[in-house]
N, C-alpha and C. Protein backbone atom coordinates (compact mmCIF):
# COMPACT_ATOMS: atom_id res chain seq x y z
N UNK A 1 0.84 -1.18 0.00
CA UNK A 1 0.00 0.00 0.00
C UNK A 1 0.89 1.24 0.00
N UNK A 2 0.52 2.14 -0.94
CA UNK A 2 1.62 3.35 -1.13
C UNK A 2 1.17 4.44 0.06
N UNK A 3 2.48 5.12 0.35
CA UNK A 3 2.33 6.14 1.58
C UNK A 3 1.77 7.06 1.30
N UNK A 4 0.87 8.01 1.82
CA UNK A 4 0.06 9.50 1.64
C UNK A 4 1.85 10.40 1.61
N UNK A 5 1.09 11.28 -0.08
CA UNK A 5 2.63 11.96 0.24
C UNK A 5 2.64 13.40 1.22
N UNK A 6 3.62 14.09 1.49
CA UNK A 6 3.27 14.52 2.95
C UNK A 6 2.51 15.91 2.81
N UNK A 7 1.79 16.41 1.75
CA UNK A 7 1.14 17.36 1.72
C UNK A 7 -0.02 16.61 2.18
N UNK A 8 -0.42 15.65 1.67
CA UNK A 8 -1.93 14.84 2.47
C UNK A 8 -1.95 14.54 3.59
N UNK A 9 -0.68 14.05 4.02
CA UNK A 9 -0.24 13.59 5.49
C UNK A 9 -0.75 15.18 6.18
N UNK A 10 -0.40 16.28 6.01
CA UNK A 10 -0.16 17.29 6.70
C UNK A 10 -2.04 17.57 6.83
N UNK A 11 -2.54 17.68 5.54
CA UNK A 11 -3.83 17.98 5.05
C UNK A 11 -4.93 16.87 6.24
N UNK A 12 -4.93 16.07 6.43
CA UNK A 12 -5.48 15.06 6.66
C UNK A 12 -5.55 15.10 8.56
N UNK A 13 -4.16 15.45 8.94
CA UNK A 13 -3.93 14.93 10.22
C UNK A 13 -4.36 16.43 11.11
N UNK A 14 -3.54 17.69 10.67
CA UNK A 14 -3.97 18.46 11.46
C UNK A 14 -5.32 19.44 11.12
N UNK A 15 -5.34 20.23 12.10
CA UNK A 15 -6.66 20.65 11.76
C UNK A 15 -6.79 22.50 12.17
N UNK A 16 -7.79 22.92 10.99
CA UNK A 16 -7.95 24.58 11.19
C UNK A 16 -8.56 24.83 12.10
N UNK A 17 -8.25 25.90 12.91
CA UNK A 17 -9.00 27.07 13.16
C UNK A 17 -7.80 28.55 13.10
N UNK A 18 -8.92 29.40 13.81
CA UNK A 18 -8.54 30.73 13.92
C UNK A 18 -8.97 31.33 15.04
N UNK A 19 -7.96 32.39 15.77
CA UNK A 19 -8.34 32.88 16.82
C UNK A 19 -8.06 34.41 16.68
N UNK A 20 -8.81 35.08 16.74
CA UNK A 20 -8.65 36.84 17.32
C UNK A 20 -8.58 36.89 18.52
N UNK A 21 -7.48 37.99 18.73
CA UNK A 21 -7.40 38.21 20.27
C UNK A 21 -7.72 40.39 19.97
N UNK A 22 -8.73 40.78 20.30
CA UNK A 22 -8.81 41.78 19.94
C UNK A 22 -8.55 42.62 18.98
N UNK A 23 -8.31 42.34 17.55
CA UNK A 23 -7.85 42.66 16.34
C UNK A 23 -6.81 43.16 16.21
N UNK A 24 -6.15 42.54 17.26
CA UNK A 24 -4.38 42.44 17.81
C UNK A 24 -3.59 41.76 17.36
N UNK A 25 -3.91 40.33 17.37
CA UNK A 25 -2.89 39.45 17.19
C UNK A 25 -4.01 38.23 16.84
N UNK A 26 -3.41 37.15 15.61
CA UNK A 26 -3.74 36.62 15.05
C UNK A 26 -3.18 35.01 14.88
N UNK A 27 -3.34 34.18 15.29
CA UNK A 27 -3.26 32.70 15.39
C UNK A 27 -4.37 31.80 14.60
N UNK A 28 -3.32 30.86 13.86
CA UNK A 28 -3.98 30.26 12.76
C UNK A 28 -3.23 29.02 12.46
N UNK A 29 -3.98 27.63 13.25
CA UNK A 29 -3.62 26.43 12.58
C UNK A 29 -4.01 25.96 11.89
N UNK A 30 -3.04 24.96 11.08
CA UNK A 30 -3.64 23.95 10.06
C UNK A 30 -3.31 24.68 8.76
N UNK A 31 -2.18 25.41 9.16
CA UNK A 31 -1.28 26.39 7.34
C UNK A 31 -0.90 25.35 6.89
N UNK A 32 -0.73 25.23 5.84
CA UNK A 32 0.27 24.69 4.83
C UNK A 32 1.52 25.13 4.12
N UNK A 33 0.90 27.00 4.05
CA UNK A 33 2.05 27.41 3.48
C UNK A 33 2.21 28.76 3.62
N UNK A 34 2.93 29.80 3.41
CA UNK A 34 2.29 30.89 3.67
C UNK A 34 3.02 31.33 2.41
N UNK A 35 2.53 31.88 2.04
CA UNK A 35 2.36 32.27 0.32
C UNK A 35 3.14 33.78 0.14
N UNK A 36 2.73 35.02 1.04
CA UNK A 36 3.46 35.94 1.07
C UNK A 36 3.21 36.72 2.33
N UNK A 37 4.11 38.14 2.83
CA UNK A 37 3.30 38.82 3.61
C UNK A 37 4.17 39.78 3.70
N UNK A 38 3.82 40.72 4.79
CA UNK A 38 4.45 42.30 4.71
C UNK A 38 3.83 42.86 5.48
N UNK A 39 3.90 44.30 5.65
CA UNK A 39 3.25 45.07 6.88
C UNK A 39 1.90 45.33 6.41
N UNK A 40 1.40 45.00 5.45
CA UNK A 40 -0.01 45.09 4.94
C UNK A 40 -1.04 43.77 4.93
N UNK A 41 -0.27 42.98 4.89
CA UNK A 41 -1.21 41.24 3.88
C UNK A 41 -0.70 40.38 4.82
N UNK A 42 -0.74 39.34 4.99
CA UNK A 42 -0.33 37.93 5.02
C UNK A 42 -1.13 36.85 4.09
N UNK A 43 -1.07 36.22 3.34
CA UNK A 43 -1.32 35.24 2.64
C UNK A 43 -0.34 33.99 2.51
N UNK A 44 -2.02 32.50 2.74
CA UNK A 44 -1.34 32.00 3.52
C UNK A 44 -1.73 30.23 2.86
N UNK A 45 -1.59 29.38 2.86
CA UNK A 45 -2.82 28.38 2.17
C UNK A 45 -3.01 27.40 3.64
N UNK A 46 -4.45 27.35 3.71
CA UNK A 46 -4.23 26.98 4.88
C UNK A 46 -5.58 25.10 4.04
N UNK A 47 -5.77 24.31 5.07
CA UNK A 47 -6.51 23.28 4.84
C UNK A 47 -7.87 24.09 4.41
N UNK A 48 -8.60 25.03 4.44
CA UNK A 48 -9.96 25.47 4.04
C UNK A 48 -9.83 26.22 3.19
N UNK A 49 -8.56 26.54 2.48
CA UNK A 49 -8.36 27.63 1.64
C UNK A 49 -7.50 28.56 1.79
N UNK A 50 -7.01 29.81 0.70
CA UNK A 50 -5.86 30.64 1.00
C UNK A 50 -6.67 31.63 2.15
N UNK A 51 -6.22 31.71 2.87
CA UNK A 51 -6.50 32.90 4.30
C UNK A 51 -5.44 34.24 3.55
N UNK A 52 -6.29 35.52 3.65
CA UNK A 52 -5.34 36.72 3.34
C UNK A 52 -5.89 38.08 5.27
N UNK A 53 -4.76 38.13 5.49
CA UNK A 53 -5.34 38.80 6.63
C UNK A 53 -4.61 39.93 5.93
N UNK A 54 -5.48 41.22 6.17
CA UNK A 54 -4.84 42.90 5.87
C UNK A 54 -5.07 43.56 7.30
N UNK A 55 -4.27 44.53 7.18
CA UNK A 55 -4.27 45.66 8.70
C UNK A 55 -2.87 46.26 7.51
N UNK A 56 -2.62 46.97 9.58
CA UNK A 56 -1.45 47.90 8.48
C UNK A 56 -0.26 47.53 10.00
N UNK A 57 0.74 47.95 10.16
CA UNK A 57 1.79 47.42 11.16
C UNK A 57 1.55 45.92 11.25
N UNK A 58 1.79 45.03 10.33
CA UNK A 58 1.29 43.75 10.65
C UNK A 58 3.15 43.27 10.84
N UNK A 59 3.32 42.26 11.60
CA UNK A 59 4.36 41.29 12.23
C UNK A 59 4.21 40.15 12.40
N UNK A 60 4.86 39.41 11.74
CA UNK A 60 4.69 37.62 11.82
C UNK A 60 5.41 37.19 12.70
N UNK A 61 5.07 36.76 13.95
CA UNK A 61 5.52 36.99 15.27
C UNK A 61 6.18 35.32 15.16
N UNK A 62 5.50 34.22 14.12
CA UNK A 62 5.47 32.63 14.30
C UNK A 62 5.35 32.55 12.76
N UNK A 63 6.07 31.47 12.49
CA UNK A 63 5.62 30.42 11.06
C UNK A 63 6.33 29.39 11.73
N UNK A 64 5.90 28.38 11.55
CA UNK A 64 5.98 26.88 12.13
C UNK A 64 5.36 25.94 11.54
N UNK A 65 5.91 25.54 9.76
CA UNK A 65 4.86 25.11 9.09
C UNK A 65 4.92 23.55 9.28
N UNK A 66 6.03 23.37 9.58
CA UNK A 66 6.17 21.60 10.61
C UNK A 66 4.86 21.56 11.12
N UNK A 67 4.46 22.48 12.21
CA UNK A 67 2.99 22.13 13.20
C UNK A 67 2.47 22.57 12.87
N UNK A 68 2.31 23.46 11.42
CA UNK A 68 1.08 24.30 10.78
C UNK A 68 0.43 25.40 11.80
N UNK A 69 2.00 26.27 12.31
CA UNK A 69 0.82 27.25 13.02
C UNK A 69 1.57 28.94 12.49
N UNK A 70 0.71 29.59 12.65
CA UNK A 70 1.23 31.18 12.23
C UNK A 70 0.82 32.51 13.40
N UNK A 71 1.49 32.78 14.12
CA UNK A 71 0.51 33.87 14.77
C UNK A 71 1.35 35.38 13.95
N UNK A 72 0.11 36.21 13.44
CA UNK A 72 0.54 37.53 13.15
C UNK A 72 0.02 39.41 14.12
N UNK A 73 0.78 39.96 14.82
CA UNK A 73 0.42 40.84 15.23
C UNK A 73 0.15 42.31 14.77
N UNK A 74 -0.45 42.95 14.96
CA UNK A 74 -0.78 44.34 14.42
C UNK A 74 -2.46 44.93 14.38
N UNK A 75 -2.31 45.81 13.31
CA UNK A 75 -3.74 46.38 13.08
C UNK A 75 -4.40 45.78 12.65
N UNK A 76 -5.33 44.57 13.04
CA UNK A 76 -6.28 43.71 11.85
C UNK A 76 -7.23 44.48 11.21
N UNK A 77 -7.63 44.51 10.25
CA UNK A 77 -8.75 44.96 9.56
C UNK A 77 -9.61 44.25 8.51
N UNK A 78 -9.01 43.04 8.55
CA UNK A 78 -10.02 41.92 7.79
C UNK A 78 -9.37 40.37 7.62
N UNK A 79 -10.24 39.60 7.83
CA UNK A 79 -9.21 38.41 7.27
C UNK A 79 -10.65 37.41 6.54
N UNK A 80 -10.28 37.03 5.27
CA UNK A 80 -10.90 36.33 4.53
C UNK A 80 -10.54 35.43 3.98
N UNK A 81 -10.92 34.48 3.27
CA UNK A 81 -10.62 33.01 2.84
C UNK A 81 -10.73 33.50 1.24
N UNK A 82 -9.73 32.79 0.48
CA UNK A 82 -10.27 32.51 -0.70
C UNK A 82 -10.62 30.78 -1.01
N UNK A 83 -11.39 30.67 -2.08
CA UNK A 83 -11.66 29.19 -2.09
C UNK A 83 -12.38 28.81 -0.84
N UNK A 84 -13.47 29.26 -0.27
CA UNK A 84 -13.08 28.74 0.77
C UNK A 84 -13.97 27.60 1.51
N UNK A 85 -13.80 26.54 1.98
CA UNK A 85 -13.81 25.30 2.35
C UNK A 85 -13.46 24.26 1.45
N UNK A 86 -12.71 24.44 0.50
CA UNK A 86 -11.71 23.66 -0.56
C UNK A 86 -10.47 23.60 -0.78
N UNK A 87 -9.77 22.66 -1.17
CA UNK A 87 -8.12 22.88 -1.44
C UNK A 87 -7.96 24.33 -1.59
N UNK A 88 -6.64 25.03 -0.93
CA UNK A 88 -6.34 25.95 -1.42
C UNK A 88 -5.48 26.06 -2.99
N UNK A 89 -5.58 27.10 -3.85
CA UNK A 89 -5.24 27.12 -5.38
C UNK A 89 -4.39 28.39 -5.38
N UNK A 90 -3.11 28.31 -4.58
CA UNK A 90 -2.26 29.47 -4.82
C UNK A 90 -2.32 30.11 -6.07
N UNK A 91 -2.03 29.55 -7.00
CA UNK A 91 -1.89 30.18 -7.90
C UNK A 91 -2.84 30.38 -8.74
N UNK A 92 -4.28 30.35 -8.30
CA UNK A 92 -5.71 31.17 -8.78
C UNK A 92 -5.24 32.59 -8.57
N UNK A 93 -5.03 32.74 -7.10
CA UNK A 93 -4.63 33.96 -6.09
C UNK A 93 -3.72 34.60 -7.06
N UNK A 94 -2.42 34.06 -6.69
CA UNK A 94 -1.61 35.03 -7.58
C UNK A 94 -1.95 34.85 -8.98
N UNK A 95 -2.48 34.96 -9.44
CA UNK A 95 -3.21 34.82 -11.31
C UNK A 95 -3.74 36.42 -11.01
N UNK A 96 -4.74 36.59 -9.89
CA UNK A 96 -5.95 37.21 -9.51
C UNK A 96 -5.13 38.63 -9.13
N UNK A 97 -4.24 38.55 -8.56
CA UNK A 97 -3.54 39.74 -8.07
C UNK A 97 -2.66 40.32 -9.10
N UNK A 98 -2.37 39.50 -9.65
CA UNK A 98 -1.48 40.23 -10.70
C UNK A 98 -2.00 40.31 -12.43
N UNK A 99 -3.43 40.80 -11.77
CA UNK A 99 -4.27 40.83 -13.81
C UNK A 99 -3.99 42.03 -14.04
């Protein structure tokens, strides 16, 4: 029987959520990848889809994509899914951002 290769392994075993702590600081398991970020964005592919959080002073305080976790601090001002409750499709995203 052939082995799950380890993007499924990762997909399969751990699991999402998300936590706000006052639109302060931002914790998010079950990443896969984090795609880009900066003092504006984080984008990220997580098991439900690409997650893009915006604010402005943003700081990626954690990436730990071994245990799939990310915490980011700063000004939150939105965080949304693309795709969302499906594989994430990085490169829909960046297709989408750069028309």
């Amino acid at each position: 029987m052939p082995l799950p290769m380890p993007d499924e392994r990762k997909r399969s075993t751990s699991r999402h959520s998300l936590q706000v702590d006052r639109r302060e600081k931002v914790t998010v398991s079950g990443m896969i990848d984090v795609i880009s970020f900066d003092e504006e964005s984080v984008i990220g592919e997580t098991e439900m889809g690409v997650i893009v959080i915006r604010g402005a002073n943003l700081h990626v305080n954690k990436i730990s994509l071994d245990s799939g976790e990310l915490s980011v601090s700063g000004e939150i001002d939105s965080i949304t899914y693309e795709n969302p409750g499906g594989p994430a499709k990085a490169k829909s995203l960046m297709g989408r951002l750069f028309k």
